[in-house]
Every structure is written in C-alpha cells, then in structure tokens.
Protein backbone atom coordinates (compact mmCIF):
# COMPACT_ATOMS: atom_id res chain seq x y z
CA UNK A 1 -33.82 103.02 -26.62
CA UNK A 2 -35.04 105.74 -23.73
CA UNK A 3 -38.48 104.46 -24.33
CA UNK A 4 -37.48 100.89 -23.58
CA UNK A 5 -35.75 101.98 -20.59
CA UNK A 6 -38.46 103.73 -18.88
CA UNK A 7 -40.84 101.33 -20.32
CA UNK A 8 -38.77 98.26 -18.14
CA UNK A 9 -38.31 100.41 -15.32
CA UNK A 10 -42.16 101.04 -15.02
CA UNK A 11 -43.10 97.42 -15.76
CA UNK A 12 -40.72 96.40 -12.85
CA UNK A 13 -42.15 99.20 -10.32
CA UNK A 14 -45.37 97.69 -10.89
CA UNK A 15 -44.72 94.03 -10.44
CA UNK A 16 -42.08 94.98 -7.35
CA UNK A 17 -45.46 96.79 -5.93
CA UNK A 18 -47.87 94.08 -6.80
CA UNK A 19 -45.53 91.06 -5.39
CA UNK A 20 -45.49 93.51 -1.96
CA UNK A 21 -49.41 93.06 -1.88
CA UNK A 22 -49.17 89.42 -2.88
CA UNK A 23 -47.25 88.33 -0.64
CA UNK A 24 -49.39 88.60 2.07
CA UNK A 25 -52.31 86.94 0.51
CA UNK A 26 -52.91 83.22 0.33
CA UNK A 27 -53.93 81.62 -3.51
CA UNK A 28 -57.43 81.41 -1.83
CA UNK A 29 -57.70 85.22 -1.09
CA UNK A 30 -56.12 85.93 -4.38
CA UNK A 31 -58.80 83.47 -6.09
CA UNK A 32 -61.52 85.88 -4.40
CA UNK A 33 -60.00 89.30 -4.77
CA UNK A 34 -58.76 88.00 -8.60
CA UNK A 35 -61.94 85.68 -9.50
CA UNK A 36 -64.33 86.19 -12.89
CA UNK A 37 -66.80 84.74 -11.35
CA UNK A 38 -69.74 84.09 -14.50
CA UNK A 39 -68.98 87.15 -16.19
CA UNK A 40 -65.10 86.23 -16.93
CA UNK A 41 -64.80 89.64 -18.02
CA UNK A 42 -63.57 92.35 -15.55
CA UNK A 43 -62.08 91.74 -11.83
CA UNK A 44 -62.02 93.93 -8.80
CA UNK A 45 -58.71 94.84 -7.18
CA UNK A 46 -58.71 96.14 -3.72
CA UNK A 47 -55.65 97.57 -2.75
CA UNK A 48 -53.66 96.29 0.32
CA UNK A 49 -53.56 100.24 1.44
CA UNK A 50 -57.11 100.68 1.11
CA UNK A 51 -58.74 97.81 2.52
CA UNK A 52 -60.22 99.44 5.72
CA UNK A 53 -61.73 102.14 3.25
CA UNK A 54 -63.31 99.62 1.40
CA UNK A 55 -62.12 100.93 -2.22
CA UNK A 56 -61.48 99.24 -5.13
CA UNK A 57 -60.35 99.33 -8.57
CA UNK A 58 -61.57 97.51 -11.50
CA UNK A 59 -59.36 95.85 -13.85
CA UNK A 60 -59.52 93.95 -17.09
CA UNK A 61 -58.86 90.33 -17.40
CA UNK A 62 -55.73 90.43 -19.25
CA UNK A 63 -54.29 92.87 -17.56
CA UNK A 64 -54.97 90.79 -14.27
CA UNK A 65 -52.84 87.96 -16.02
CA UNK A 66 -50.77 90.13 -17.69
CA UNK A 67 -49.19 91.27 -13.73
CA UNK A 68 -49.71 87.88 -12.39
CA UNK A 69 -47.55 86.37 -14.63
CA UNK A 70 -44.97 89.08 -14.05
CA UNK A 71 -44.96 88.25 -10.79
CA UNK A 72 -44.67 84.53 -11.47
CA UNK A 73 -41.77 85.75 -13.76
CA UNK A 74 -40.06 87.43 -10.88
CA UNK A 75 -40.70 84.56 -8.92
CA UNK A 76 -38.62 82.36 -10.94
CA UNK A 77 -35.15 84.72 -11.75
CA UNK A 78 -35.53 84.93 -8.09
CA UNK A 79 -33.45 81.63 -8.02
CA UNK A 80 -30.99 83.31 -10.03
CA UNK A 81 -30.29 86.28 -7.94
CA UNK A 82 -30.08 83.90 -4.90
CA UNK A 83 -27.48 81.86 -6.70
CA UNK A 84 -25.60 85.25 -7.92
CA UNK A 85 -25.62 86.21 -4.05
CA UNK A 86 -24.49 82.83 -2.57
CA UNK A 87 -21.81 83.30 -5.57
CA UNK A 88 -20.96 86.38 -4.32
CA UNK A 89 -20.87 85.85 -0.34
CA UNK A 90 -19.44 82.46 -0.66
CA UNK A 91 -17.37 81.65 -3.51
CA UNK A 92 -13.80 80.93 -2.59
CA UNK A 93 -11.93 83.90 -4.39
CA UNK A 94 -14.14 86.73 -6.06
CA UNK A 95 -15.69 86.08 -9.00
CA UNK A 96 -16.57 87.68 -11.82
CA UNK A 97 -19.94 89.30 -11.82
CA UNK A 98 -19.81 90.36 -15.53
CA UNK A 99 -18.81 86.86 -16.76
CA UNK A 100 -22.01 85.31 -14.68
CA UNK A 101 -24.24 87.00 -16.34
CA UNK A 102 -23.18 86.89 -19.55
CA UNK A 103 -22.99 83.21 -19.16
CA UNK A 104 -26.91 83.17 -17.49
CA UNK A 105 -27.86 84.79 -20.40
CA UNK A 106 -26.57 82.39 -22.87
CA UNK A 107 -28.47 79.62 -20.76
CA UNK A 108 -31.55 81.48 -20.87
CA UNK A 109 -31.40 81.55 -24.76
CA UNK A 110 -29.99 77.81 -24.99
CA UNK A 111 -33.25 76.76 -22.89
CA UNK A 112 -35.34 77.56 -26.14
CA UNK A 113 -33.69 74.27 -27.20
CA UNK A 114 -33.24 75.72 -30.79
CA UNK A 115 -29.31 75.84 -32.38
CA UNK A 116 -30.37 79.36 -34.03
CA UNK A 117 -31.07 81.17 -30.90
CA UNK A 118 -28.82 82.63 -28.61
CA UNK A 119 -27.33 85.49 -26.54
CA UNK A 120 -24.17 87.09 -28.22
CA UNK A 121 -21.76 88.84 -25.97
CA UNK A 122 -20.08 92.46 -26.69
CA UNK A 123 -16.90 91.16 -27.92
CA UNK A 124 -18.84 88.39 -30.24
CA UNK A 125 -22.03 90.64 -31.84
CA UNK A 126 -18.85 93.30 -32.74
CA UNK A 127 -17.22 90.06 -34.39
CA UNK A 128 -20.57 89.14 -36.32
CA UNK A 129 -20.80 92.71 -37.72
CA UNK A 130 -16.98 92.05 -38.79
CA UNK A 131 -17.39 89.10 -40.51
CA UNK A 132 -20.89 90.17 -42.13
CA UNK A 133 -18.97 93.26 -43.62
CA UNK A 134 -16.54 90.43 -45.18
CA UNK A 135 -13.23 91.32 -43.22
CA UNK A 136 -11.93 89.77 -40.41
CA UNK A 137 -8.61 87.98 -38.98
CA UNK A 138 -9.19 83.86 -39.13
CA UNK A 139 -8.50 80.78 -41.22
CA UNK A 140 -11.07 81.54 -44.45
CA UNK A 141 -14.03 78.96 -43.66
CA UNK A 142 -17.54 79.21 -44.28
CA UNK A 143 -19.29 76.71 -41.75
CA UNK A 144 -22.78 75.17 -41.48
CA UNK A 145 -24.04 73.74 -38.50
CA UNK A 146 -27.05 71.54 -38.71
CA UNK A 147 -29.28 71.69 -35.88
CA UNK A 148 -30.76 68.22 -36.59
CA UNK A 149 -27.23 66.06 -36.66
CA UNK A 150 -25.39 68.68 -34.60
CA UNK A 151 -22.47 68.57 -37.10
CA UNK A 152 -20.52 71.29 -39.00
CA UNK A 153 -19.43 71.12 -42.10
CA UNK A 154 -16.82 73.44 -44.05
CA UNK A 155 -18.83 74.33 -47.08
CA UNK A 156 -16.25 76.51 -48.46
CA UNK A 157 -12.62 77.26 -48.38
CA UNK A 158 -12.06 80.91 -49.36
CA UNK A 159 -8.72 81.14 -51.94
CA UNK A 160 -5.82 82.01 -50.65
CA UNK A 161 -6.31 81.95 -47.13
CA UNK A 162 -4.55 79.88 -44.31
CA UNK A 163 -7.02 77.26 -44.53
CA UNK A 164 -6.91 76.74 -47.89
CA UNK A 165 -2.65 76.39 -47.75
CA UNK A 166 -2.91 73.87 -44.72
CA UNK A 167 -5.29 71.35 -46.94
CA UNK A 168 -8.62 71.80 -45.43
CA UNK A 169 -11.31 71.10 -47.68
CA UNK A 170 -15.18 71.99 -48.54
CA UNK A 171 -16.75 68.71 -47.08
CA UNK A 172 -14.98 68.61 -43.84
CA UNK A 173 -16.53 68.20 -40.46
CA UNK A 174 -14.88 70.47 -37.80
CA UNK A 175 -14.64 68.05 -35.17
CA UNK A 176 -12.04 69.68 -32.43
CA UNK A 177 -10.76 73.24 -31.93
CA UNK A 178 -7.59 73.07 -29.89
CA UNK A 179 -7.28 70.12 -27.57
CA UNK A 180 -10.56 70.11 -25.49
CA UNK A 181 -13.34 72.11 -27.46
CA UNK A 182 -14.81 68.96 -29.42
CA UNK A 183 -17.55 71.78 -31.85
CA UNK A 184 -21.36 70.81 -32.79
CA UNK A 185 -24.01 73.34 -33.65
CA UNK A 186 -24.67 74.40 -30.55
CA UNK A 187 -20.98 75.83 -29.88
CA UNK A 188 -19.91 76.40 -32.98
CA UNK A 189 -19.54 80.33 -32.05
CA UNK A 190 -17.86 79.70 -29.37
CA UNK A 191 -15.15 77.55 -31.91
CA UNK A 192 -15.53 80.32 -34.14
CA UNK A 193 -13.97 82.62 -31.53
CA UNK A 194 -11.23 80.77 -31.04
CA UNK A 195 -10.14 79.84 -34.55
CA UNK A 196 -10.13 83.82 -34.71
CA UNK A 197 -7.55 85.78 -32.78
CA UNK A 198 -4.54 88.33 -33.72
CA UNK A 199 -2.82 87.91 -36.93
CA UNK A 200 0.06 85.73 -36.84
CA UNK A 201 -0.92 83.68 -34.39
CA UNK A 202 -2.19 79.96 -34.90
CA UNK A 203 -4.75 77.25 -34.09
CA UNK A 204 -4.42 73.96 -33.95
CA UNK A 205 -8.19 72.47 -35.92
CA UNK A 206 -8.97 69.08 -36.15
CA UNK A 207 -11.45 67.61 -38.75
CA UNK A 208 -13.06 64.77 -39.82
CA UNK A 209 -12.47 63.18 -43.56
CA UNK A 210 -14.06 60.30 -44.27
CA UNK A 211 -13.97 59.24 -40.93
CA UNK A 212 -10.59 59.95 -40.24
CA UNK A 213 -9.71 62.69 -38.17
CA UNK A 214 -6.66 65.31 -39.38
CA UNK A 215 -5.65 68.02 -37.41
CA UNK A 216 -3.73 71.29 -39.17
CA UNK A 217 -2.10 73.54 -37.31
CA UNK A 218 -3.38 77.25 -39.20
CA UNK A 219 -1.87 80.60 -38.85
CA UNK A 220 -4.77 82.85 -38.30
CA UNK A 221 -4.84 85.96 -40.98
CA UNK A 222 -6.86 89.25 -42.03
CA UNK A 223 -9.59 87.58 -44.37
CA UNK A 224 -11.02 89.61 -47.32
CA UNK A 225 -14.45 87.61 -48.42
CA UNK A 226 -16.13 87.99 -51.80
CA UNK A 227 -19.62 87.48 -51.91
CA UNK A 228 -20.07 87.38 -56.10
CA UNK A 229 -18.10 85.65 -58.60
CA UNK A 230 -19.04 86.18 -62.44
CA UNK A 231 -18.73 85.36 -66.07
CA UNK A 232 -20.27 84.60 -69.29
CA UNK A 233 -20.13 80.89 -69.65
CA UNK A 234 -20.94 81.21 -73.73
CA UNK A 235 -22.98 83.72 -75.93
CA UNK A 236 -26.12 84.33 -74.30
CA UNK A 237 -25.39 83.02 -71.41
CA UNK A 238 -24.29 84.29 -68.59
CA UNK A 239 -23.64 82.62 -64.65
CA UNK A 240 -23.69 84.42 -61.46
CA UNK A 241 -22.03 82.73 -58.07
CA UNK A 242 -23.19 84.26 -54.60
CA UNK A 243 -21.86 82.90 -51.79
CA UNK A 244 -23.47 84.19 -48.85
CA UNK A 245 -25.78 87.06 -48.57
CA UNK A 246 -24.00 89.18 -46.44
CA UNK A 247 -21.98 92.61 -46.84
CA UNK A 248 -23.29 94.17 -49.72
CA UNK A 249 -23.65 91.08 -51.92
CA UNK A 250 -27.21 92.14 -53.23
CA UNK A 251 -25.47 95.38 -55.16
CA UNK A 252 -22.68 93.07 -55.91
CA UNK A 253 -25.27 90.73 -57.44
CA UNK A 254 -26.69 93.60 -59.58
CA UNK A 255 -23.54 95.18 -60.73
CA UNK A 256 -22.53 91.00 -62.10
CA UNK A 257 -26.14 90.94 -63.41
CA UNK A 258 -26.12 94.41 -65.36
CA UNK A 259 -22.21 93.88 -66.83
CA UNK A 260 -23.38 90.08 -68.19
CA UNK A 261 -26.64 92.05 -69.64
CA UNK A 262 -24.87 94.19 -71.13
CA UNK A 263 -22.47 91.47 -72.56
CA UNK A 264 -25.65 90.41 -73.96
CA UNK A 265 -26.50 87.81 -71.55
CA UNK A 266 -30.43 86.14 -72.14
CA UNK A 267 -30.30 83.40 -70.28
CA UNK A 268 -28.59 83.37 -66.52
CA UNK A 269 -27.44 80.86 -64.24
CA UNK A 270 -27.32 81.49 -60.69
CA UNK A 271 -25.08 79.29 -58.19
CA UNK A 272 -26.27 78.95 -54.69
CA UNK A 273 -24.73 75.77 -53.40
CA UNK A 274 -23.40 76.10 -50.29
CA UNK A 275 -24.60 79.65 -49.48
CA UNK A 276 -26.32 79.30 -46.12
CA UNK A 277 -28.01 82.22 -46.23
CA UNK A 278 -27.87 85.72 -44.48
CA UNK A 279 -30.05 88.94 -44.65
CA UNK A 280 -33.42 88.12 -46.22
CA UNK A 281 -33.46 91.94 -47.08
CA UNK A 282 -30.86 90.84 -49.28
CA UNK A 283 -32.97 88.63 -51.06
CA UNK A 284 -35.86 90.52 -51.68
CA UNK A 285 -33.57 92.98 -53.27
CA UNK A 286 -32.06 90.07 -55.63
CA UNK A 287 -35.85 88.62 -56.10
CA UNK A 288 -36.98 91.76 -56.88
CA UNK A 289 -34.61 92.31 -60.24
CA UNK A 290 -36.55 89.32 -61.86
CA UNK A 291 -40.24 89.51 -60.22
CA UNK A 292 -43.37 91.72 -60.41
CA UNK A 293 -45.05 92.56 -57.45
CA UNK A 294 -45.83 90.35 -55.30
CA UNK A 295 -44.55 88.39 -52.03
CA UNK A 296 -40.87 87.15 -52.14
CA UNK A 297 -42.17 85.06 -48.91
CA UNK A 298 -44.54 84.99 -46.24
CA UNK A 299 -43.88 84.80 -42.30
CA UNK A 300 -46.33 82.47 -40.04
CA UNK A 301 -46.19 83.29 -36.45
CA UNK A 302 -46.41 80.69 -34.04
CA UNK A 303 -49.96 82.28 -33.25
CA UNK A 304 -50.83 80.90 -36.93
CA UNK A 305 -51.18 84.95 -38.02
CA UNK A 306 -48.96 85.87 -41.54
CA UNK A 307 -46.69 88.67 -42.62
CA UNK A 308 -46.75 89.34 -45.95
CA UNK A 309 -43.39 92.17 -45.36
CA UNK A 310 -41.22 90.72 -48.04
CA UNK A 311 -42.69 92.74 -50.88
CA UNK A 312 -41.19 93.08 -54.57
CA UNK A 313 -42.17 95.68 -56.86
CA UNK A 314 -43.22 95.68 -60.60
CA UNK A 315 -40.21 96.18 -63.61
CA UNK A 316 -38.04 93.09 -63.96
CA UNK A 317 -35.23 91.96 -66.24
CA UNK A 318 -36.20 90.29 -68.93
CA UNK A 319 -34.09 86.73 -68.71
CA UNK A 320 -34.30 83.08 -68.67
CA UNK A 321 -33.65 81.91 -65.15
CA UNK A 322 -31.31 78.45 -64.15
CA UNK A 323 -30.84 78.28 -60.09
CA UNK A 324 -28.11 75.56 -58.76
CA UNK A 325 -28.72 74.36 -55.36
CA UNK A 326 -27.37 71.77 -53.12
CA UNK A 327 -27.88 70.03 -49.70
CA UNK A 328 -26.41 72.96 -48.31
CA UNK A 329 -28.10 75.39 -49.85
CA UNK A 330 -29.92 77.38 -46.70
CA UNK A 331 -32.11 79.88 -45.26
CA UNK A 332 -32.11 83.21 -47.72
CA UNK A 333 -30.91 81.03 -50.40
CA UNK A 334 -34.36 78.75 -50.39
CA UNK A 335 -36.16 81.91 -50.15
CA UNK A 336 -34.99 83.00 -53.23
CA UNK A 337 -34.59 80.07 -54.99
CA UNK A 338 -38.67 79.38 -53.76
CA UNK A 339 -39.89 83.00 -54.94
CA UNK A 340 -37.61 82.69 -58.15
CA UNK A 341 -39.59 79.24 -59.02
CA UNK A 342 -42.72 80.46 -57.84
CA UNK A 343 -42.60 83.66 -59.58
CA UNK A 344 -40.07 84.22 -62.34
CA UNK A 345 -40.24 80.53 -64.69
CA UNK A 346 -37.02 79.68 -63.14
CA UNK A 347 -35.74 76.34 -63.49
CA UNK A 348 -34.20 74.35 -60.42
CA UNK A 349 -30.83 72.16 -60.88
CA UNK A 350 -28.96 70.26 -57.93
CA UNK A 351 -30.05 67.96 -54.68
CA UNK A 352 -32.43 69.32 -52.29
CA UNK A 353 -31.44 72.34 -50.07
CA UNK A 354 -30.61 72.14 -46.42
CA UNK A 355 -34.11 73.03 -45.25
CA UNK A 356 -34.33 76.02 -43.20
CA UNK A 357 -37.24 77.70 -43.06
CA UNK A 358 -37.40 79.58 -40.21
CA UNK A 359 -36.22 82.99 -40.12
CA UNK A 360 -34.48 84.63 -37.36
CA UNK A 361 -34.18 88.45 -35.71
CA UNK A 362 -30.81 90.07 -34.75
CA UNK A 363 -30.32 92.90 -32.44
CA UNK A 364 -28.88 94.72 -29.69
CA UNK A 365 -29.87 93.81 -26.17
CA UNK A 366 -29.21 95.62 -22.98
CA UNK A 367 -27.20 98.71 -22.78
CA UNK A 368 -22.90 97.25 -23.06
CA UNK A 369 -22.78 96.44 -26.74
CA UNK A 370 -24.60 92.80 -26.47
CA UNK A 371 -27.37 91.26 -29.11
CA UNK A 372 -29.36 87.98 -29.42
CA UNK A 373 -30.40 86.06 -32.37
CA UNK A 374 -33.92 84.13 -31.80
CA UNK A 375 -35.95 82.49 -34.10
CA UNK A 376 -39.70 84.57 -35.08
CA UNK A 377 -41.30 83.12 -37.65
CA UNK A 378 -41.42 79.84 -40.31
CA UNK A 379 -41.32 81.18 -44.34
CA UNK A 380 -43.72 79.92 -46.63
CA UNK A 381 -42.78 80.24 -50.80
CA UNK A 382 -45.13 82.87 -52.42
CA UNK A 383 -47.58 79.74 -53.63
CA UNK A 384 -47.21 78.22 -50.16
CA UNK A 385 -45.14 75.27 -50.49
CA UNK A 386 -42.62 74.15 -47.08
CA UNK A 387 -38.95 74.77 -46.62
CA UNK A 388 -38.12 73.97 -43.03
CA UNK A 389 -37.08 70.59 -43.16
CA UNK A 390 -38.07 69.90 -46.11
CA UNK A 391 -35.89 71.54 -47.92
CA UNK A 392 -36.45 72.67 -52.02
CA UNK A 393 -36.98 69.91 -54.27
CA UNK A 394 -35.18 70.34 -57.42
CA UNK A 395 -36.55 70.04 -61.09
CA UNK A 396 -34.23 68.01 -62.51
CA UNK A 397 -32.18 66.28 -60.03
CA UNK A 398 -28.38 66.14 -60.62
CA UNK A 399 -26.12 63.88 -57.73
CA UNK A 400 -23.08 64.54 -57.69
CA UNK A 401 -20.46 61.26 -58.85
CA UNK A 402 -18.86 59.15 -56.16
CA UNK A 403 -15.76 60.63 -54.06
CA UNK A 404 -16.35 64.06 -56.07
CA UNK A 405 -16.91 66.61 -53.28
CA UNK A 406 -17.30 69.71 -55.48
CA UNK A 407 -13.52 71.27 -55.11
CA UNK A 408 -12.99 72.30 -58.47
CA UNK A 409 -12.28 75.80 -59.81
CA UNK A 410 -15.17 78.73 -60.16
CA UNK A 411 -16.81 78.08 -63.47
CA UNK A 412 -15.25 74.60 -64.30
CA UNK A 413 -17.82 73.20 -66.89
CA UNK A 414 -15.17 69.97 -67.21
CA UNK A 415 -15.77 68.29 -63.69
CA UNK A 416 -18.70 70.11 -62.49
CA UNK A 417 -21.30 68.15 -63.60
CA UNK A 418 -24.42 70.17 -61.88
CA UNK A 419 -23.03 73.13 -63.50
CA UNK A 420 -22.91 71.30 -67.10
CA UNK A 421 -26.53 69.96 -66.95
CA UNK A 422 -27.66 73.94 -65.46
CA UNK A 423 -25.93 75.27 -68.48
CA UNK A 424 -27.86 72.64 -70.79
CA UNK A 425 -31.03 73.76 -69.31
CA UNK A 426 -30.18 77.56 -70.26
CA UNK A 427 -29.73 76.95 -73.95
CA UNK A 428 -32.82 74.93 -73.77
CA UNK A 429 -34.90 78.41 -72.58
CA UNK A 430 -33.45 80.05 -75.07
CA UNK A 431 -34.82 78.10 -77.65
C-alpha cells in the first residue's frame, strides 16, 4: 500500500510540474517542442527553466503521451474540484464533504455504463465481506439483477428467515423498497442497504407477482446462510446443492462430495440453479476435484491478450458427472458448469444459464475502508465456446411446467421435474 502511495504522489508531482510548463505554451508550440517529426520515435523536451540555456532532454514517445494525457486527466477532475469549491463557498448550510465524494465516486464508476461496476463505500464493502462470510442481519434473499432488463429477481428464499414467514417467494421481482426507492440493477445495493438494518427492526418491500404488486412488511433478523445442501438420492447416486460460491462453500462442497463417496456414491448430481456465482477461486477449487490439468477458463482482455490463471491440477475423483442449471444460473456457476462439460464427460440438464461471462475484480480503494468492483476480463470455456450473453446451452433441455416456479423442498424428486430427468441421466452413466 506505501508503494502505491508514493507511487500517486510522484505521478501527481510530475503532472502538477508539467501542467505549470504547459500552461504557458500554445497547442502550436507544444506541436513543435512535442512533434515526431518522420522518425515518430523519440521527442525533445526543453524545459521552461532552461530555455535561455538552450538544453534539452530527450524523451520517448509514450512517455510524451503517457504525461500529456495526465495532464488532460487533470484537466478534466478540474471541473470537479471547481464544483466541490463553489459547494463549499456557496452552498446554503455546510455540506458534507465526505458524502460528496463518496457520491462522485460512485458516478465515476456508474459512467462505465456497466451494472457490475461500481464504487462501494466503507460502511457497504464491510457489509459485502459480512454477507460473503454468510452472516448478516436482513430478510434471507438471494437477488439477481440483470443488467440487460434492469430487473431483480428473488432467486431464493433462505428457510426460516423473515422473508420466508411474510410469503415472499423465489420468482419475485423486487420492485419498491420503502415508499420511494423503486430498485433495478443499477441500485440494487443501495436497496440492499436498506432492507438490512438492526435486528428487530422492519422494512416495508414491495414485489411484483405476476404482475401484481404485494408489499410485506419484514422484520429484519441475524441471517445464517448455507452454501451446500446434500444427500444420496438412491444407491450410487449421490446429489450435491451449492447455492452460491461464497464463504467457504468450496470445502463445504468437498466435505458433501467425500461423505457421499464414501456412502458409495458413483454417479453425482450437482444443482446450480439459481447460484449466481461468487469467487471464481472457488470454482477452480470445485473444478479441480473432477479435472486433470488443464484450464478451468481463460480471461480475454479487452486488448484481445489471454490469461490462462485458472489452472487445475492432475488427480481427480473418479465419478459420473450430472450438472442442473437454469436461467439463473450465473457467473462462477457457468464457469464450472463450462470446464465440467469441457473437461470431465459431464452431462448438462436444465434451460440455459443467465449468461455472464465477464468476470469482475474486488478490492480496497483509497485509504478509509472503501473498495470498487469493475469488470477486467470476458471468460472463455477451456475449448473456447461463449458465455456472456449467451449463456450455457444445456444437453438435454428440461422447461419447467406452467405456473411451477421451482418452490418445492431440497431434494423433492416428486415435483421437481429437472431434478427427476438429472437423476435419470445418472443411472444412465452408470450403466
């Protein structure tokens, strides 16, 4: 972090030194101090300071551009420090400094016109690392915001929790939090703030229902999320749930896999409808108990270069592989379910997945507690084949029936008909 510091603090030095010379020069006496002529190769700088003496230094190209556009860049957030100053000279009570740039920070990361990058405040990155760790005080929703139709859609209701008790449903669009936020993709964190709060205390959520709106009024509680559900479904055959890969779900996932081995599992199904995804670290680790070495995925820049920094190792388990999906299947979830088709025989049951196939960086930024989220790279499968917007394609294709919107119990072969045909498909592998 140091390094960074000093790093920014040089970088601005430089630039605050170069717009000084600049800024007595016209674009035609820049154009001759700055020009390639034929050569296009190295420029001559001749210092404001030692113009009389005739000296000059040569520079490269790039680094030429590379302090001309800084001080293009300083050029522009010039507007913004002239608004924070008129703010601050002129606004009719004092105003709060902090808030102003927290909120020209999330407008600097909504300009990238992309619903998966964004600025995350102190309070909120703490409340990402809460929920990621599976504990947190709320209503028991997982939530999917697609970027395309701006909508959100509850695409599971944990047991037990308030949500669950006031009648929401998986297949529900959050449509209003409170009276005035009305949520899409783009604020859904900002609803997701709100519907959290102290325990106790309540929210009043509205949703949509087949059109219809219906608005619960929730008492928000501490909410304890598991990642994994198991069991053996018959002899041989063993099924695996995973819900989101977040927490620790990928030792979860291995401690299910290893106690349905043992039960002499041969053949396993995994469930990933409605898991939207999370750490693709977790993924590898998951892809890796089934694949040799290889590539669980592959990143493409938007320079067109690859990274190839998903890597699995050689030693697998030896089992017959069944993967459920659905439209809302997401992210990590296609990345495994891709490298698992790609790489390991398995078979794929459902509807196509969501189709997101872009991959995204988290981290800390600035010095308070804040972090971003910004998109870095589209995913390939290890043979190559499309996700983002796409979606995965599955093998044998298995609609749900009309007005059935997949509420039923964990493991319910009598109503869940995607899990009836997956299970089919098992015995058939071990034949």
């Amino acid at each position: 972090m140091k390094k960074k510091i000093l790093l920014a603090v040089s970088l601005l030095t430089v630039m605050a030194l170069l717009s000084g010379c600049m800024s007595m020069m016209s674009g035609t006496s820049l154009e001759a101090m700055f020009g390639t002529g034929d050569s296009g190769t190295k420029t001559q700088v001749q210092p404001a300071a030692a113009l009389a003496e005739g000296d000059t230094v040569t520079v490269s190209r790039a680094e030429y551009e590379k302090y001309k556009n800084g001080y293009e860049r300083l050029e522009k957030f010039s507007e913004l420090a002239d608004l924070y100053d008129i703010a601050e000279e002129n606004f009719y009570w004092d105003p709060d400094e902090n808030k102003m740039v927290e909120y020209a920070a999330k407008g600097l990361m909504a300009g990238l016109d992309d619903p998966y990058s964004f600025y995350y405040s102190p309070e909120e990155f703490e409340e990402l690392w809460e929920e990621d760790e599976g504990n947190y005080v709320g209503i028991g929703v997982m939530i999917l915001g697609d970027g395309e139709t701006q909508t959100c859609t509850i695409t599971r209701v944990f047991k037990g929790s308030p949500a669950e008790e006031a009648g929401v449903q998986r297949g529900d669009i959050l449509y209003r939090v409170e009276d005035d936020l009305y949520v899409n993709a783009e604020n859904l964190t900002e609803a997701v703030n709100i519907m959290r709060g102290e325990p106790g205390t309540s929210v009043n959520v509205t949703f949509l229902r087949k059109g219809e709106e219906i608005t619960y009024n929730i008492l928000r509680k501490e909410i304890n999320v598991n990642q994994i559900e198991s069991t053996m479904l018959e002899d041989s055959i063993g099924y695996i749930a995973m819900y989101q890969f977040a927490g620790e779900a990928e030792k979860e996932f291995e401690n299910a896999l290893n106690e349905l081995t043992a039960q002499g599992a041969k053949s396993l199904i995994i469930d990933l409808r409605d898991n939207p995804g999370g750490w693709v670290d977790q993924a590898r680790y998951i892809g890796d108990l089934f694949m040799d070495e290889g590539d669980l995925c592959y990143l493409v820049y938007r320079d067109g270069s690859e990274d190839h920094i998903y890597r699995t190792k050689d030693g697998k388990v030896d089992i017959k592989l069944t993967i459920l999906v659905n439209e809302n299947t997401a992210s990590s979830s296609e990345i495994l379910t891709g490298a698992l088709r790609d790489c390991a025989d398995a078979t794929v049951v459902g509807t196509t997945s969501f189709g997101k196939g872009i991959v995204q960086a988290v981290n800390y930024v600035g010095y308070d507690g804040a972090g971003y989220q910004i998109t870095i790279a589209e995913y390939f499968s290890p043979k190559g084949n499309k996700v983002h917007k796409e979606g995965v394609v599955p093998d044998v294709v298995v609609e749900l029936p009309e007005g059935d919107n997949g509420t039923y119990d964990f493991a319910d072969l009598e109503h869940d008909v995607q899990l009836s045909k997956a299970l089919e498909i098992a015995r058939d592998k071990l034949k």
